[in-house]
Protein backbone atom coordinates (compact mmCIF):
# COMPACT_ATOMS: atom_id res chain seq x y z
CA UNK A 1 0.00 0.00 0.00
CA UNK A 2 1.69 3.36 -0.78
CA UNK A 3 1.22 6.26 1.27
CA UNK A 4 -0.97 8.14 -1.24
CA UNK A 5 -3.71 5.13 -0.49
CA UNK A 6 -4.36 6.10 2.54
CA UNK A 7 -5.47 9.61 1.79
CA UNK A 8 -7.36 8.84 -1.09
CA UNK A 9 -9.14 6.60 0.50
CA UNK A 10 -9.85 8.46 3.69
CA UNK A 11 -11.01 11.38 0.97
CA UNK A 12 -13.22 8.97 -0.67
CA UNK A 13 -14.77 7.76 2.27
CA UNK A 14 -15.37 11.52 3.88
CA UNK A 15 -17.32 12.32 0.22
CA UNK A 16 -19.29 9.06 0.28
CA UNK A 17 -20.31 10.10 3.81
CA UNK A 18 -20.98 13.92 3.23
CA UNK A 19 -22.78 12.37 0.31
CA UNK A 20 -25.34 10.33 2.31
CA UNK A 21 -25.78 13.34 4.67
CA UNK A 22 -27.20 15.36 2.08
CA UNK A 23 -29.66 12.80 0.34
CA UNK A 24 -30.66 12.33 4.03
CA UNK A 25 -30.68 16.41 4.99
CA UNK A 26 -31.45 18.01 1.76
CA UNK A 27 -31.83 21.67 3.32
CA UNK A 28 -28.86 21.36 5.38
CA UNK A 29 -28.95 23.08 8.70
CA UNK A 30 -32.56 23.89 8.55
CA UNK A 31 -33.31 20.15 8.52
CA UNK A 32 -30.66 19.23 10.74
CA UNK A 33 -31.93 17.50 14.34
CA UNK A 34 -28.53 18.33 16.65
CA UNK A 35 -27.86 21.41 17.84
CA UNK A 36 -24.17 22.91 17.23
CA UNK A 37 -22.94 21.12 20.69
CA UNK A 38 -24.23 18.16 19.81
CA UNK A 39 -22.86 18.23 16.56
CA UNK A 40 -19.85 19.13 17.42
CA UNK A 41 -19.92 15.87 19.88
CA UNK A 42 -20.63 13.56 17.04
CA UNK A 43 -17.72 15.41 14.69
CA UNK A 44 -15.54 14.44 17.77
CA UNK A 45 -16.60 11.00 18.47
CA UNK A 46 -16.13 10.16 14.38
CA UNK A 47 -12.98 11.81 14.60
CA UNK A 48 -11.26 9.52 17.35
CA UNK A 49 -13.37 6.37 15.61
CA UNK A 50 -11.42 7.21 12.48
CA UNK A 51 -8.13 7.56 14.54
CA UNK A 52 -8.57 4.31 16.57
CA UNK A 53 -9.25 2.45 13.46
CA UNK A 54 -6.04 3.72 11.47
CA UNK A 55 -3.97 3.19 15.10
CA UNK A 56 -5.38 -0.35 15.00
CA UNK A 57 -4.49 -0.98 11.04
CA UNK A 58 -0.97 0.45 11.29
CA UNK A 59 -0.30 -1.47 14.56
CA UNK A 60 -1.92 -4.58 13.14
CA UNK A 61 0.66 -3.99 10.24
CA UNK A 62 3.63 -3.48 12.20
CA UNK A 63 3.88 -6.03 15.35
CA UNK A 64 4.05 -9.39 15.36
CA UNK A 65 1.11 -9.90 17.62
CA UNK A 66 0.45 -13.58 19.87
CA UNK A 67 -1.84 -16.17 19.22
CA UNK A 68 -5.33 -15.07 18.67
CA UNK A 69 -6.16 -16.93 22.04
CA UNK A 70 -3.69 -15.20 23.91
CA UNK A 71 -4.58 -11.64 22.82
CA UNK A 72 -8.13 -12.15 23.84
CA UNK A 73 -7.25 -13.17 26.71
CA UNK A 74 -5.12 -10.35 27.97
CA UNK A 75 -7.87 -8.12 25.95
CA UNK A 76 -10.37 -9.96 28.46
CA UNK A 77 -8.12 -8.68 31.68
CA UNK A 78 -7.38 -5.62 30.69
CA UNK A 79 -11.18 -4.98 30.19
CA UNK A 80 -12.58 -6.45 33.68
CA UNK A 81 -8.98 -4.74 35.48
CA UNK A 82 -10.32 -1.40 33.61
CA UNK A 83 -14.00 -1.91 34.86
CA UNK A 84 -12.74 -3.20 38.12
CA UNK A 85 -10.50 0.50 38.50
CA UNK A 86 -13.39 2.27 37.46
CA UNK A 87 -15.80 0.73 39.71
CA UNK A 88 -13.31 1.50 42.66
CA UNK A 89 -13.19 5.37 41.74
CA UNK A 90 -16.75 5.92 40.91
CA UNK A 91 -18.60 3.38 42.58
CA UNK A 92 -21.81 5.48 42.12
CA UNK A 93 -21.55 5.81 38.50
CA UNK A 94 -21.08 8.63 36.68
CA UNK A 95 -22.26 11.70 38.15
CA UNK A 96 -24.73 14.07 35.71
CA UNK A 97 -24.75 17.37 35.25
């Protein structure tokens, strides 16, 4: 893969997307549910989607990773250690506004 690929494709994928948008919001803003914070939420989420997905390709490309057994496994205790630390510090949840 050469390293024009990647931006073509990440270009292709932002038009096909920003094409969809307007077939489904014709009017733009006007017909547009979310206000600007909210928006500006989703642009964010997207955003670190987009970066946790190229993160995972390039590592996926780069390291010799274990056994597919192994790695869910330490995936596995990582996840309940994570849930177990955040249980610990907010044991009530997370508090709302």
């Amino acid at each position: 893969m050469s390293a024009l690929t990647i931006p073509l494709a990440a270009v292709a994928v932002i038009l096909a997307v920003l094409a969809i948008l307007a077939l489904r919001f014709p009017r733009g803003r006007a017909d547009w549910p979310l206000d600007s914070t909210a928006t500006g939420f989703l642009a964010l989420s997207v955003t670190m989607l987009v970066i946790l997905l190229i993160a995972v390709y390039f590592a996926t490309r780069q390291l010799q990773w274990p056994p597919a057994v192994i790695t869910a496994g330490l995936g596995s205790a990582l996840a309940i250690g994570a849930l177990a630390i955040v249980s610990l510090l907010l044991p009530r949840g997370v508090p709302r506004r």
